[in-house]
C-alpha atoms as a PDB file:
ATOM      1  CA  UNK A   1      16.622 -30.206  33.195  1.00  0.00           C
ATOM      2  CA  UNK A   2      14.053 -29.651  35.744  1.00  0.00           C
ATOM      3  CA  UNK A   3      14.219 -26.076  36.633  1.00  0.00           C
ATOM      4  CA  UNK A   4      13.174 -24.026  39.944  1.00  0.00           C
ATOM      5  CA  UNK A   5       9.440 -22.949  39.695  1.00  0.00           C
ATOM      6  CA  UNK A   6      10.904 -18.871  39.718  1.00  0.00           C
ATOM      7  CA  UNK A   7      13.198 -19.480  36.603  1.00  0.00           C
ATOM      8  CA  UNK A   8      10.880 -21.681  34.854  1.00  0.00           C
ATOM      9  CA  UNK A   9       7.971 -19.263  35.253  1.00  0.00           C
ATOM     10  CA  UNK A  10      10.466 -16.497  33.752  1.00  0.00           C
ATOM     11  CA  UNK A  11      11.037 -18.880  30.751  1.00  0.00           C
ATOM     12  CA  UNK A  12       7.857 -19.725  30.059  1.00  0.00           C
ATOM     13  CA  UNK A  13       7.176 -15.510  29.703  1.00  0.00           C
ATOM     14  CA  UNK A  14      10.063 -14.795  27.512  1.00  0.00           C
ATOM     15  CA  UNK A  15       8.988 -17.735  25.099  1.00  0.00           C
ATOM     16  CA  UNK A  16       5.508 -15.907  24.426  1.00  0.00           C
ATOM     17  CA  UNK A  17       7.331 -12.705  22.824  1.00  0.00           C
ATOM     18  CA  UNK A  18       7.234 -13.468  19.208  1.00  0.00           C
ATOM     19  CA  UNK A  19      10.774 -14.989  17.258  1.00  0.00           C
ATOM     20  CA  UNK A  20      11.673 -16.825  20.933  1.00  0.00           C
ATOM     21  CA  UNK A  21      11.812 -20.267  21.502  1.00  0.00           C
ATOM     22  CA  UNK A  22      13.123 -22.585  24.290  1.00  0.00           C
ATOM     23  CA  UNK A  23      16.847 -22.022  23.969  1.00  0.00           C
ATOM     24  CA  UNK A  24      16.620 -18.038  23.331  1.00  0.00           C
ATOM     25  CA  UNK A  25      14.111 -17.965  26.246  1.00  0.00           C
ATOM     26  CA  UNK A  26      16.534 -19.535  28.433  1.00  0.00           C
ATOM     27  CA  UNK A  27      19.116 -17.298  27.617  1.00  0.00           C
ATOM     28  CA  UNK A  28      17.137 -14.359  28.365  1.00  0.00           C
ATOM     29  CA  UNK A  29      16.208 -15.579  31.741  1.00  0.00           C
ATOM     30  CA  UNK A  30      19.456 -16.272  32.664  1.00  0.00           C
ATOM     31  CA  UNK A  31      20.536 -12.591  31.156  1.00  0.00           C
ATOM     32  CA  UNK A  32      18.019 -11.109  33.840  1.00  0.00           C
ATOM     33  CA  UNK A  33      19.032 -13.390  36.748  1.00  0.00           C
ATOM     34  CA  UNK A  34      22.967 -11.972  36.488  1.00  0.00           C
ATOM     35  CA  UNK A  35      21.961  -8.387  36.145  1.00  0.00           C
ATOM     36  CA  UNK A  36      22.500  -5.938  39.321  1.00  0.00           C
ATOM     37  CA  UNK A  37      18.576  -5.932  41.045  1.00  0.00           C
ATOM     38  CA  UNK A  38      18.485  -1.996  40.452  1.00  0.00           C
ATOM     39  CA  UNK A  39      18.727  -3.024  36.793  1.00  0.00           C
ATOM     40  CA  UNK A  40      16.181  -5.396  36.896  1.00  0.00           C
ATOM     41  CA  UNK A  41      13.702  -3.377  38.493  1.00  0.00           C
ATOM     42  CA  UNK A  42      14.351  -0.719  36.264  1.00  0.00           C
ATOM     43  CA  UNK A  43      13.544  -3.224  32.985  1.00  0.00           C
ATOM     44  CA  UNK A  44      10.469  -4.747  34.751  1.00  0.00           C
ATOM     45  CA  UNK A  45       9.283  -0.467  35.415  1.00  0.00           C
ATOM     46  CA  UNK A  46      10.306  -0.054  31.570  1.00  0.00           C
ATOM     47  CA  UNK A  47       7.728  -2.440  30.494  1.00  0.00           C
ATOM     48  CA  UNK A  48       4.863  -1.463  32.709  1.00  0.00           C
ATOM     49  CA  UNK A  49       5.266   2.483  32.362  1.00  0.00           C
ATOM     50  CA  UNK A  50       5.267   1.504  28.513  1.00  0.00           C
ATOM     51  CA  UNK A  51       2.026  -0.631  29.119  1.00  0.00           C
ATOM     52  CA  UNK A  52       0.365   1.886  30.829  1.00  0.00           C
ATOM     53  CA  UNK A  53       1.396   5.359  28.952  1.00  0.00           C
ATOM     54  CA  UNK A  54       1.288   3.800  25.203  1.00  0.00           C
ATOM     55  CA  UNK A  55      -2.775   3.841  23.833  1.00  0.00           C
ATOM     56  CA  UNK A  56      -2.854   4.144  20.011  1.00  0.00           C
ATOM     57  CA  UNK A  57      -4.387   7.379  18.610  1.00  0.00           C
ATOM     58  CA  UNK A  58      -7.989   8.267  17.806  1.00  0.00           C
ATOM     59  CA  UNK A  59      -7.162   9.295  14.541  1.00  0.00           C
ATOM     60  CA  UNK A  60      -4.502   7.279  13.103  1.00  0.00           C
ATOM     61  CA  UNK A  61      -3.641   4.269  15.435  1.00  0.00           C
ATOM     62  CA  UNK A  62      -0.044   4.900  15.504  1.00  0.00           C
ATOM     63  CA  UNK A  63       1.214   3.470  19.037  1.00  0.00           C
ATOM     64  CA  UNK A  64       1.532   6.732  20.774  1.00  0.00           C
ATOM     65  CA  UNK A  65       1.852   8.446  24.324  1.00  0.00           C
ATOM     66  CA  UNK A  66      -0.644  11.175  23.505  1.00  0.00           C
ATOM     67  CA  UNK A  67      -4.009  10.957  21.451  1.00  0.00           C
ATOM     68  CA  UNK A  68      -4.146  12.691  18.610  1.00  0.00           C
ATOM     69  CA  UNK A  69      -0.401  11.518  18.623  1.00  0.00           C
ATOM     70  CA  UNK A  70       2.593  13.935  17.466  1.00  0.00           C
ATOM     71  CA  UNK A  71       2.231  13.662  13.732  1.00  0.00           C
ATOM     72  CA  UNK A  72      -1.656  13.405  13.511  1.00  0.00           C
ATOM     73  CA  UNK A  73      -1.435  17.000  15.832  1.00  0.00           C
ATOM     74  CA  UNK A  74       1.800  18.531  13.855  1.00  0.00           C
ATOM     75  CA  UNK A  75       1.021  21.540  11.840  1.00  0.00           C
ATOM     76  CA  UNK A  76       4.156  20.857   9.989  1.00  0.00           C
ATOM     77  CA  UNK A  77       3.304  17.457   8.218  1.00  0.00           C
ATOM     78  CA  UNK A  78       1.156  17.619   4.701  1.00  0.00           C
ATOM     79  CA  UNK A  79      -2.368  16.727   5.866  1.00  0.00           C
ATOM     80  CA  UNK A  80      -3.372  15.692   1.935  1.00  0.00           C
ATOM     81  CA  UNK A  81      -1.414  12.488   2.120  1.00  0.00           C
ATOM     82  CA  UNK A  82      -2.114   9.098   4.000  1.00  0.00           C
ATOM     83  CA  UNK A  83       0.222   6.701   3.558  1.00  0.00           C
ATOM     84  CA  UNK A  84      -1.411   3.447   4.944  1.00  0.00           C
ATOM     85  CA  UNK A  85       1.070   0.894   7.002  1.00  0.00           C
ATOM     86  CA  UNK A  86       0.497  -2.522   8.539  1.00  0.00           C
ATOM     87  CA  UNK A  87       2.122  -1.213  11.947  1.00  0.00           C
ATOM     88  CA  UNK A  88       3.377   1.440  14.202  1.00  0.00           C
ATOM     89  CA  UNK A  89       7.135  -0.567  13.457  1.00  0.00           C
ATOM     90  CA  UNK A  90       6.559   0.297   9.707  1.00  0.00           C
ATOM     91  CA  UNK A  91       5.490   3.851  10.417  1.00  0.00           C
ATOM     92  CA  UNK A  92       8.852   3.948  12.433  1.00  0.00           C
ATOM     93  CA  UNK A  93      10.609   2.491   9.360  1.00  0.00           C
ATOM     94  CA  UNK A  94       9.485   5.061   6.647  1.00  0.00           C
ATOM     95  CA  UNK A  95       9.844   8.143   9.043  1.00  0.00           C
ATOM     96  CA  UNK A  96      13.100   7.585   9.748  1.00  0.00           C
ATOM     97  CA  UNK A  97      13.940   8.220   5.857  1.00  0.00           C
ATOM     98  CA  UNK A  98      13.488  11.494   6.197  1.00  0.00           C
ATOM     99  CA  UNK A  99      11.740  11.478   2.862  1.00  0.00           C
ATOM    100  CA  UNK A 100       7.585  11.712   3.831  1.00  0.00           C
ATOM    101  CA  UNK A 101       6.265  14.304   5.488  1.00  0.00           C
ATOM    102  CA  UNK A 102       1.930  13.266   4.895  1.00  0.00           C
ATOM    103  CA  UNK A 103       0.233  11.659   7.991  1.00  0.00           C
ATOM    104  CA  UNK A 104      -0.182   7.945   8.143  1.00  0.00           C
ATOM    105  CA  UNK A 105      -2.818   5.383   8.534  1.00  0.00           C
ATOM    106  CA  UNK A 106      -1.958   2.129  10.832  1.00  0.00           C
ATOM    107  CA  UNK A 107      -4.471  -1.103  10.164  1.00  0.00           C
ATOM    108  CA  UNK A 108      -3.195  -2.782  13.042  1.00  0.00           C
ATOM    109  CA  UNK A 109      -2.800  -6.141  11.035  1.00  0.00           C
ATOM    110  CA  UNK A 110      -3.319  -7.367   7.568  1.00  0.00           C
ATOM    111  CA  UNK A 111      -6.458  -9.141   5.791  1.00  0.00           C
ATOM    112  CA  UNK A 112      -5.025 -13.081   6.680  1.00  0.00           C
ATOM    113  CA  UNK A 113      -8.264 -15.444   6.358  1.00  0.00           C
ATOM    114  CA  UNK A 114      -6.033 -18.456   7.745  1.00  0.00           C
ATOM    115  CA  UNK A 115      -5.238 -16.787  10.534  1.00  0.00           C
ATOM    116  CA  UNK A 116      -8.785 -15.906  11.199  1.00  0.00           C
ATOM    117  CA  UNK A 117      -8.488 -12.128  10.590  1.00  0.00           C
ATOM    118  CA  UNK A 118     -11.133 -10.293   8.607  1.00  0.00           C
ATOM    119  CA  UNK A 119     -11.068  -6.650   6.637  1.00  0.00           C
ATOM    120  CA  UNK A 120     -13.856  -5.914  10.064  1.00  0.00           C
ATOM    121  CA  UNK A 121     -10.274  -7.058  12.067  1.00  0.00           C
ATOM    122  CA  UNK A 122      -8.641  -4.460  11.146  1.00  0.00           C
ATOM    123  CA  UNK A 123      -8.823  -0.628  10.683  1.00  0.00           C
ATOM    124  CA  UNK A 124      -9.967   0.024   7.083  1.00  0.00           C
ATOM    125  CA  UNK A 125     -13.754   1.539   8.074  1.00  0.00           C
ATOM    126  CA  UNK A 126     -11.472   3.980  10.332  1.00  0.00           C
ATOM    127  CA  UNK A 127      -9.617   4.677   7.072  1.00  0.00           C
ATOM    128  CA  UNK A 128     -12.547   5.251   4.932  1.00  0.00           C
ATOM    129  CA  UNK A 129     -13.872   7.600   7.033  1.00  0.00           C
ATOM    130  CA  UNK A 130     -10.439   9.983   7.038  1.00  0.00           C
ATOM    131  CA  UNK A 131     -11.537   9.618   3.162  1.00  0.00           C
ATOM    132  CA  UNK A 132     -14.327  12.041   3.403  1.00  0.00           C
ATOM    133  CA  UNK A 133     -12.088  14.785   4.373  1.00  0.00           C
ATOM    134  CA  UNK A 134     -11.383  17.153   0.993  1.00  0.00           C
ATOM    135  CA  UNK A 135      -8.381  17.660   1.988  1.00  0.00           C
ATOM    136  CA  UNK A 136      -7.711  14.112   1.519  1.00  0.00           C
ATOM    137  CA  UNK A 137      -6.174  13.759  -2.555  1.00  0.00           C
ATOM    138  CA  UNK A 138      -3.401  10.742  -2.284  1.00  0.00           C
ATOM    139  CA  UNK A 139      -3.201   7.271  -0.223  1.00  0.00           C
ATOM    140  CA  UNK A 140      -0.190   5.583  -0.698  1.00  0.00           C
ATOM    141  CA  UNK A 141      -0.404   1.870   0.379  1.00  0.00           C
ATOM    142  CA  UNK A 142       2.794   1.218   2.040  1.00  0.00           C
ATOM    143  CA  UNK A 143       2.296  -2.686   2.894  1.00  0.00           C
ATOM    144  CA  UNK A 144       4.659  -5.835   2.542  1.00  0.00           C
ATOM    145  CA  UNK A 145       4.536  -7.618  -0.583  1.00  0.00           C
ATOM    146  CA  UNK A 146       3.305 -10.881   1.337  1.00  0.00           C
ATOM    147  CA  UNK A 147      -0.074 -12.653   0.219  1.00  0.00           C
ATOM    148  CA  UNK A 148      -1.771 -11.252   3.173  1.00  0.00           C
ATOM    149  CA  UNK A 149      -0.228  -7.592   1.602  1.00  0.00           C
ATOM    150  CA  UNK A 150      -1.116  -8.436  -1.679  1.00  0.00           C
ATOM    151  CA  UNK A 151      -4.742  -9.473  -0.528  1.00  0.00           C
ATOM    152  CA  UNK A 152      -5.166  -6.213   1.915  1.00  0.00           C
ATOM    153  CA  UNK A 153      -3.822  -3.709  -0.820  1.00  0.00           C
ATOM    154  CA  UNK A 154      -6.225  -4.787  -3.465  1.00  0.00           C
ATOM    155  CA  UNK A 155      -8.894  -4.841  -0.942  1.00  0.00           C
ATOM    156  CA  UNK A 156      -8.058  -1.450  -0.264  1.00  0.00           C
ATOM    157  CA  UNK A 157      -7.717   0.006  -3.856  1.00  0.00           C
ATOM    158  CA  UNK A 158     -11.411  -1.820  -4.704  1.00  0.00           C
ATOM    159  CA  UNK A 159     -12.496   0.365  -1.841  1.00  0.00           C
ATOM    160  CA  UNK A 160     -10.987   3.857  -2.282  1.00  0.00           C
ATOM    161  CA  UNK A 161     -11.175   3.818  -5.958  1.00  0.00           C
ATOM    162  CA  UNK A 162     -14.699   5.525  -5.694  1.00  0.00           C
ATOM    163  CA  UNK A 163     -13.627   8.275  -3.652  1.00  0.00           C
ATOM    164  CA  UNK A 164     -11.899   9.660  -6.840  1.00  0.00           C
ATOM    165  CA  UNK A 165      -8.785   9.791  -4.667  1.00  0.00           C
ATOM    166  CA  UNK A 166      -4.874   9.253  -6.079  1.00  0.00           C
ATOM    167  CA  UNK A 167      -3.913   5.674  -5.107  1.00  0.00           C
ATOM    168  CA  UNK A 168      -0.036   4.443  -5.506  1.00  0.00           C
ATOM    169  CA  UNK A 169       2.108   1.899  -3.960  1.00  0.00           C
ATOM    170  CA  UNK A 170       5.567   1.889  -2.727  1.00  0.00           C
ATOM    171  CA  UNK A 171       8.315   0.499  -5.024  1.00  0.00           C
ATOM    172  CA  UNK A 172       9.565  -3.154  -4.540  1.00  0.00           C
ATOM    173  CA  UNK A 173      12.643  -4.824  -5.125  1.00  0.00           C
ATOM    174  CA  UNK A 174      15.969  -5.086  -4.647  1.00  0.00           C
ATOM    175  CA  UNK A 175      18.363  -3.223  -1.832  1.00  0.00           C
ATOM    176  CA  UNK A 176      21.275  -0.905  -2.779  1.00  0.00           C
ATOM    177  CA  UNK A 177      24.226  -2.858  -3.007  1.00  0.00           C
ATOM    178  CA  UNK A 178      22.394  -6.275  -3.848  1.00  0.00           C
ATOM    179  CA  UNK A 179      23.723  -8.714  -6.392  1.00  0.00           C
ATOM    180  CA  UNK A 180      20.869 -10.027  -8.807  1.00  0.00           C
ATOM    181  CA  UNK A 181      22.194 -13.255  -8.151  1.00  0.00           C
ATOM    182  CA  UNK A 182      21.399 -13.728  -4.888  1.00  0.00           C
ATOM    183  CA  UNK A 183      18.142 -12.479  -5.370  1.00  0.00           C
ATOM    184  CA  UNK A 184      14.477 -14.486  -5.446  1.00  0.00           C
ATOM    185  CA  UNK A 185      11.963 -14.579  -8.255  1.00  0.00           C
ATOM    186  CA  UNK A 186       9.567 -12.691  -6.656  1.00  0.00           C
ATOM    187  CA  UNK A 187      12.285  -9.696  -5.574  1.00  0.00           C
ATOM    188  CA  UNK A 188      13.041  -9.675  -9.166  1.00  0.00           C
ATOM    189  CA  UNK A 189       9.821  -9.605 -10.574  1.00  0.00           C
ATOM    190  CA  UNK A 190       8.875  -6.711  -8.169  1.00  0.00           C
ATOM    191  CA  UNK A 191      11.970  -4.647  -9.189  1.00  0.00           C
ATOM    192  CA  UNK A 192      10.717  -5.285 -12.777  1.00  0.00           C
ATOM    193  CA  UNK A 193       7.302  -4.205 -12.012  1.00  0.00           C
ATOM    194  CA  UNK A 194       8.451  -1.168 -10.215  1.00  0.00           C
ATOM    195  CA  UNK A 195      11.177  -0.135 -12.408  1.00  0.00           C
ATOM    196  CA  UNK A 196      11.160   4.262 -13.264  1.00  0.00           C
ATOM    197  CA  UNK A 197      12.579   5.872 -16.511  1.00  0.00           C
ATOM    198  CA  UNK A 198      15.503   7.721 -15.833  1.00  0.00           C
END
């Protein structure tokens, strides 16, 4: 179907978010085009004022309003942990467990050589250089167990090893409530690897 240049153009945008193809792209534009206008304009001001008020921080590059954002700033938060995460949406993950009160490091990516992107791609000198500070006595590595996770967090530990600094790694493996059955190799394994004496 052949559709006007308006709706097509709308399309077209939806299908360059990431996880949307044709179909899902439709269905979004069509969403859009039954909403009330005042709704409308107030998703279209959503996304710039987002756009234009979001920068990532100077000292962390956690997607923030503010630079240094809230947690780099907060006098609250143990300053001699850094627990390094791909992105701001993993940062948002492990601080809503309640459970880690250190400051974070975001890379902004992972090391992924078939997908052109370097360890210079990323922010690991920005990381080494939080290193220096004494206060500094832990990184945890808090990155998916994918190749380009595997390949990043061994990059990492071959370069922070000689800053005599405590290096661990999250725990993988399988979710509360999970059969073993229904689990892969590679879950298992992980779970294995990771198990704790109780």
């Amino acid at each position: 179907m052949i559709y006007p240049k308006a709706i097509a153009a709308l399309i077209e945008q939806f299908q360059k978010l990431p996880s949307i193809g044709p179909k899902s792209a439709q269905r979004m534009a069509f969403h859009i085009l039954k909403m009330p206008m005042s709704e409308v304009q107030k998703f279209a001001e959503a996304l710039v004022v987002a756009k234009e008020q979001t920068k990532a921080c100077e000292i962390c590059f956690n997607l923030s309003t503010s630079s240094p954002c809230e947690i780099c700033s907060s006098s609250s938060r143990n300053k001699s942990v850094i627990c390094v995460v791909a992105e701001t949406k993993d940062l948002i993950a492990i601080e809503k467990t309640n459970e880690y009160n250190g400051l974070y490091h975001v890379l902004q990516g992972l090391i992924s050589p078939m997908d052109g992107i370097g360890a210079d791609d990323i922010r690991i000198k920005e990381l080494l250089t939080r290193l220096t500070d004494d206060r500094v006595q832990e990184v945890i590595l808090a990155l998916s167990p994918s190749v380009e996770g595997e390949a990043t967090s061994l990059y990492l530990t071959k370069l922070i090893k000689p800053f005599g600094i405590k290096i661990s790694r999250i725990a993988f493996g399988l979710p509360v409530g999970a059969d073993l059955e229904y689990a892969d190799e590679v879950t298992l394994a992980k779970a294995i690897e990771g198990r704790r004496e109780l």
